[in-house]
N, C-alpha and C. Protein backbone atom coordinates (compact mmCIF):
# COMPACT_ATOMS: atom_id res chain seq x y z
N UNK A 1 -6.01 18.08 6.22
CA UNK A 1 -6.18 18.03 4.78
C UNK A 1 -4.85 18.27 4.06
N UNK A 2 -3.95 19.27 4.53
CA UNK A 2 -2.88 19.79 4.00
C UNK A 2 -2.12 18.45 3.72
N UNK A 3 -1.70 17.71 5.25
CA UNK A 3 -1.12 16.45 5.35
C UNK A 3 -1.18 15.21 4.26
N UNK A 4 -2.60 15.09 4.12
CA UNK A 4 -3.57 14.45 3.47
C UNK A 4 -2.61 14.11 1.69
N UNK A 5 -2.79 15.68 1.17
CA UNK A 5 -2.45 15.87 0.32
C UNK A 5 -0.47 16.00 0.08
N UNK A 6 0.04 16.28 0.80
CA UNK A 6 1.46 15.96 0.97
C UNK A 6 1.61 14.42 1.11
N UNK A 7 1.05 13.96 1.71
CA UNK A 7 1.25 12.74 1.79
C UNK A 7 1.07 11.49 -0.24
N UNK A 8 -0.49 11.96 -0.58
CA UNK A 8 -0.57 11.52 -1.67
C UNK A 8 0.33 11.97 -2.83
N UNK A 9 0.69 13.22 -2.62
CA UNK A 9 2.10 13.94 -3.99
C UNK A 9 3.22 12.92 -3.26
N UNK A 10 3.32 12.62 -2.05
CA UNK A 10 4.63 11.45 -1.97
C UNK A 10 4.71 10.70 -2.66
N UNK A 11 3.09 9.89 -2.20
CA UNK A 11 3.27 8.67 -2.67
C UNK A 11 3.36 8.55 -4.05
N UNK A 12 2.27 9.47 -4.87
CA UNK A 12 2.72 9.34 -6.13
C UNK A 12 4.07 9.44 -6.76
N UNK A 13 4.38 10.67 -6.26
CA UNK A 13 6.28 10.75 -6.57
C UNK A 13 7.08 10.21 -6.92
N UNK A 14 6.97 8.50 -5.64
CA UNK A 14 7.80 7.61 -5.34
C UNK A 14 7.39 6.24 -5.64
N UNK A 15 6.08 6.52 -7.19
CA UNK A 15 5.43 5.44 -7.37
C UNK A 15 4.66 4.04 -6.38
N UNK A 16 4.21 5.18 -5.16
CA UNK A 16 3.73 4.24 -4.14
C UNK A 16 2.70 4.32 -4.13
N UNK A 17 1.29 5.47 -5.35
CA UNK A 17 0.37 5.35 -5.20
C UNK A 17 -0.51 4.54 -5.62
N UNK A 18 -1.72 4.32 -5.53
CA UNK A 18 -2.51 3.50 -5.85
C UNK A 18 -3.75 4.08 -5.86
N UNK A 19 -3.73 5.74 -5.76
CA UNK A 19 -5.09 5.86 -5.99
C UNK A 19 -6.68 5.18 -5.03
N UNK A 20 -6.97 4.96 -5.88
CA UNK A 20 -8.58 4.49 -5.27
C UNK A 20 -8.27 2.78 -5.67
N UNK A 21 -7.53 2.28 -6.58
CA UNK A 21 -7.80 1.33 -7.07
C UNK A 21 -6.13 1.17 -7.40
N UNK A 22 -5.94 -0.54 -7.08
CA UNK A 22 -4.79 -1.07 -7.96
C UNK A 22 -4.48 -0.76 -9.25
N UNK A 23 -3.06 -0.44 -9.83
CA UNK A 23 -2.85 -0.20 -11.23
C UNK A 23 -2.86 -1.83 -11.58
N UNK A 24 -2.96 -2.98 -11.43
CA UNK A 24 -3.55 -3.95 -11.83
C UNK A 24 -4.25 -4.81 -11.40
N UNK A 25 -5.56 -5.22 -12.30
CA UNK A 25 -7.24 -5.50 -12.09
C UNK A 25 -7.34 -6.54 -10.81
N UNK A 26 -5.88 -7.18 -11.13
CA UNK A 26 -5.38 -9.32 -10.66
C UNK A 26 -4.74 -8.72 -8.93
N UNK A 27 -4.06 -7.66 -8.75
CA UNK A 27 -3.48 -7.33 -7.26
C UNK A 27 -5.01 -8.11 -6.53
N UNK A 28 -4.31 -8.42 -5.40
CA UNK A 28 -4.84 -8.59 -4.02
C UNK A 28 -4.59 -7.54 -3.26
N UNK A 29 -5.78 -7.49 -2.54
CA UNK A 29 -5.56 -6.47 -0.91
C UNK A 29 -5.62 -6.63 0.23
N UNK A 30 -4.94 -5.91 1.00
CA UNK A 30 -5.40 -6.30 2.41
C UNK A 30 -5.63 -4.93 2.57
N UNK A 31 -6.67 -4.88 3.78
CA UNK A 31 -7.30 -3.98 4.35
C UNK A 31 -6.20 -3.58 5.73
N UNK A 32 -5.96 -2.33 5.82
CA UNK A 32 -4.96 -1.78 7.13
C UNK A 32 -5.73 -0.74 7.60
N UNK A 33 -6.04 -0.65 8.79
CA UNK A 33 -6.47 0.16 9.62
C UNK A 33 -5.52 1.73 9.53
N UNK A 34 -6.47 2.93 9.30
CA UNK A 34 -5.70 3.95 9.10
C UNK A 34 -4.97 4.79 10.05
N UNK A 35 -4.93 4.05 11.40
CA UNK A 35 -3.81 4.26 12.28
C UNK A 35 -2.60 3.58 12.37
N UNK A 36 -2.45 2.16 11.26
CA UNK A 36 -1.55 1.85 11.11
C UNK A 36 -0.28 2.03 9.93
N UNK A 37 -0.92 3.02 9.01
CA UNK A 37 -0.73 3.04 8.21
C UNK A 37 0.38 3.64 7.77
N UNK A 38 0.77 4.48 9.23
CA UNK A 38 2.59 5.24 8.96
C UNK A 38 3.53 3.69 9.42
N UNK A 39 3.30 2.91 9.75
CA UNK A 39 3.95 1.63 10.11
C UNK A 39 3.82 0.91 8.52
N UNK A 40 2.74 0.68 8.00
CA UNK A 40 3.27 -0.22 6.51
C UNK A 40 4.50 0.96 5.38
N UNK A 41 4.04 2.02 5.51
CA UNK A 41 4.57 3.04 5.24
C UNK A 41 5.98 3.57 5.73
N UNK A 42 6.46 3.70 6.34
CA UNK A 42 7.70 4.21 6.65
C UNK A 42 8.14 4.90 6.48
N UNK A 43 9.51 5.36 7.25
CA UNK A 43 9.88 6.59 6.40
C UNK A 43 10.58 7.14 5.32
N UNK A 44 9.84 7.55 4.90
CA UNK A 44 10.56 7.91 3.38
C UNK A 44 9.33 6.98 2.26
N UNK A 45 8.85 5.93 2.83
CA UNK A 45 8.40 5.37 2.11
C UNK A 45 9.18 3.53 2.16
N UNK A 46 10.41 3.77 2.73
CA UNK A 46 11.12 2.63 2.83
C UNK A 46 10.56 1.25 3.77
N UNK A 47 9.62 1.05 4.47
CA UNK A 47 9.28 -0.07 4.59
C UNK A 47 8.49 -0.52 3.34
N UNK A 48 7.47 0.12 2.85
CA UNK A 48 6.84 -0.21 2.01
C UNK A 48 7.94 -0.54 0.65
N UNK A 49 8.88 -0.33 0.59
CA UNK A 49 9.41 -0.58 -0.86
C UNK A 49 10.10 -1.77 0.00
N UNK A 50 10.32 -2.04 1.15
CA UNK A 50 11.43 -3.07 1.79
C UNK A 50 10.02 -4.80 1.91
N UNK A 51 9.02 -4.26 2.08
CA UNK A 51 7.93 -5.40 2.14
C UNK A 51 7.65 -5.82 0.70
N UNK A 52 7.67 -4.78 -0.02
CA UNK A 52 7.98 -5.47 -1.92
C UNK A 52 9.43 -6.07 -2.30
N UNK A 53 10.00 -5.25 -1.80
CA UNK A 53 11.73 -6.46 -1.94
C UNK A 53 11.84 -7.61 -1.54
N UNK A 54 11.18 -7.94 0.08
CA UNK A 54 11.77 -9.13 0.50
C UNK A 54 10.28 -10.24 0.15
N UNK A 55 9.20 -9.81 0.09
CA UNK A 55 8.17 -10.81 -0.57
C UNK A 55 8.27 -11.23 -2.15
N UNK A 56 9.16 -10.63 -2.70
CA UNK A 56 8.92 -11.05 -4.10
C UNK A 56 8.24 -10.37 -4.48
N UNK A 57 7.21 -9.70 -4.48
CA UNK A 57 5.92 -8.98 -4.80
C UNK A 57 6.06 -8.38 -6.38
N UNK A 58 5.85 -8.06 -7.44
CA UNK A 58 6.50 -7.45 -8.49
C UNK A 58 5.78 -5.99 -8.13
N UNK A 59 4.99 -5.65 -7.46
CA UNK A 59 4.38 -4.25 -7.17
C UNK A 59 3.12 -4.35 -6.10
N UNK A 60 4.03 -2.87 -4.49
CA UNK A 60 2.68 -3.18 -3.77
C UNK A 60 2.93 -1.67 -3.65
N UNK A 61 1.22 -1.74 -3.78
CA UNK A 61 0.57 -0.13 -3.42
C UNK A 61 -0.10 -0.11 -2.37
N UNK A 62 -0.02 1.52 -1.69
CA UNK A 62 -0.80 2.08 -0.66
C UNK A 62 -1.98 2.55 -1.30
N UNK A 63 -3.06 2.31 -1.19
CA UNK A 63 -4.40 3.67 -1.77
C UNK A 63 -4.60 4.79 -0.32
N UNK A 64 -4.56 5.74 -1.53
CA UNK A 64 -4.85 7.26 -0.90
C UNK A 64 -5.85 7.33 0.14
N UNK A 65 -6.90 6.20 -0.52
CA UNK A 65 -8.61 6.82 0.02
C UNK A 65 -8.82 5.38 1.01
N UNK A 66 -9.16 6.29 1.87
CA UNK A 66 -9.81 5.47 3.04
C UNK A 66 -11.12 4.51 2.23
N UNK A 67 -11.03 3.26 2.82
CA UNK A 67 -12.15 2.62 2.42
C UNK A 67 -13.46 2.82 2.80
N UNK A 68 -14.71 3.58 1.82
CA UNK A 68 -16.34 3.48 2.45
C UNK A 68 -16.64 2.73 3.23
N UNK A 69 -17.00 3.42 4.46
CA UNK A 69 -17.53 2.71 5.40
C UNK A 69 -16.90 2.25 6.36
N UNK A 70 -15.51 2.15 6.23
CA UNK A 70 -14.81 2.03 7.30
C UNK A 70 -13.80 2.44 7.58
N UNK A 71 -12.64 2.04 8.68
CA UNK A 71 -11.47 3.57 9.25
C UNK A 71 -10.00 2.18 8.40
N UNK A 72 -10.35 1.88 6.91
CA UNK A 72 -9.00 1.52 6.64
C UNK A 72 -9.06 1.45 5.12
N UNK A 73 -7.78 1.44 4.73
CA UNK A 73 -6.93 1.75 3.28
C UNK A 73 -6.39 0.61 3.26
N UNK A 74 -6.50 0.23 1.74
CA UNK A 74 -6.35 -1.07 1.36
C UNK A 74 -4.90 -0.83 0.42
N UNK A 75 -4.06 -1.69 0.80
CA UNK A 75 -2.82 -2.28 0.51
C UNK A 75 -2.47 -3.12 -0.85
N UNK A 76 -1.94 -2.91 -1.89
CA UNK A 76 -2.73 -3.98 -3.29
C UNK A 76 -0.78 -4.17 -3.31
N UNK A 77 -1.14 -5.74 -3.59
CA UNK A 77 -0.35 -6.55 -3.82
C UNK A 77 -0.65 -6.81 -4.90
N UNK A 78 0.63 -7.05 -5.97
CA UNK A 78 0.70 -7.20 -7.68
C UNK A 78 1.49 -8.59 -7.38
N UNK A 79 1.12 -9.72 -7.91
CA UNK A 79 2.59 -10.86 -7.76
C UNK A 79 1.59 -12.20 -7.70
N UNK A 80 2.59 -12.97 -6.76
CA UNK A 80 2.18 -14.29 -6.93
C UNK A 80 1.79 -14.70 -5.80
N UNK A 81 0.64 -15.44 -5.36
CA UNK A 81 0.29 -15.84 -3.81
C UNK A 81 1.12 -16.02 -2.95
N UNK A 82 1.84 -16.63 -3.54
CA UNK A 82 3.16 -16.29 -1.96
C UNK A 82 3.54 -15.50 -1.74
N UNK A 83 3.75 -14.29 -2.93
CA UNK A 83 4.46 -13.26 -2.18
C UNK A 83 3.67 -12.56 -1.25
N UNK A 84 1.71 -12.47 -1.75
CA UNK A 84 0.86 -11.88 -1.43
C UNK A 84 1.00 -12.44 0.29
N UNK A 85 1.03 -14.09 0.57
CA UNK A 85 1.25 -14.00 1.57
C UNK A 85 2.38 -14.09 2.73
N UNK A 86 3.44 -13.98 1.79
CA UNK A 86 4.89 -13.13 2.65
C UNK A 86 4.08 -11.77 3.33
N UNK A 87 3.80 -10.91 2.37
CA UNK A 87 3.36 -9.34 2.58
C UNK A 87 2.22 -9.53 4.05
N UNK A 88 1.55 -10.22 3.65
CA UNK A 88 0.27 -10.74 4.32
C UNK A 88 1.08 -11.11 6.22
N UNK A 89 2.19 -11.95 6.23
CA UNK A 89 2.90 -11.91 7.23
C UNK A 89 2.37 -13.34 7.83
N UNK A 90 1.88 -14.45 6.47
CA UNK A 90 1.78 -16.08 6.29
C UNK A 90 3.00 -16.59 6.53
């Protein structure tokens, strides 16, 4: 739990959160399994700001909360279909 919560004061910190929900309505998501999730993540936070640099993306978020019902956290892409599927790994 401790983790849990260190982890979300990061992300917010470093404007990587996303909460429960995209800060916009139009993002796309992909669903990531929550064992993969120190890999989209990185350290420091630097893959995740390096997968919004090189896709174009104008903003991608991690959400905090595991998705109901199942073992993954959804990824929200802000931008334009291509970048969504640069990120996506199209």
């Amino acid at each position: 739990m401790v983790q849990q919560l260190k982890n979300k004061e990061f992300l917010i910190n470093n404007g990587l959160d996303a909460g429960q929900g995209p800060s916009n309505p139009n993002a796309r998501s992909i669903a990531v399994p929550s064992e993969c999730i120190h890999m989209v993540l990185g350290k420091g936070g630097d893959t995740l700001k390096e997968i919004q640099y090189t896709s174009g993306a104008e903003r991608v978020e991690l959400s905090t909360v595991v998705t109901p019902g199942t073992n993954s956290r959804n990824v929200y892409v802000d931008g334009t279909y291509e970048a969504y599927m640069k990120v996506r790994g199209n």
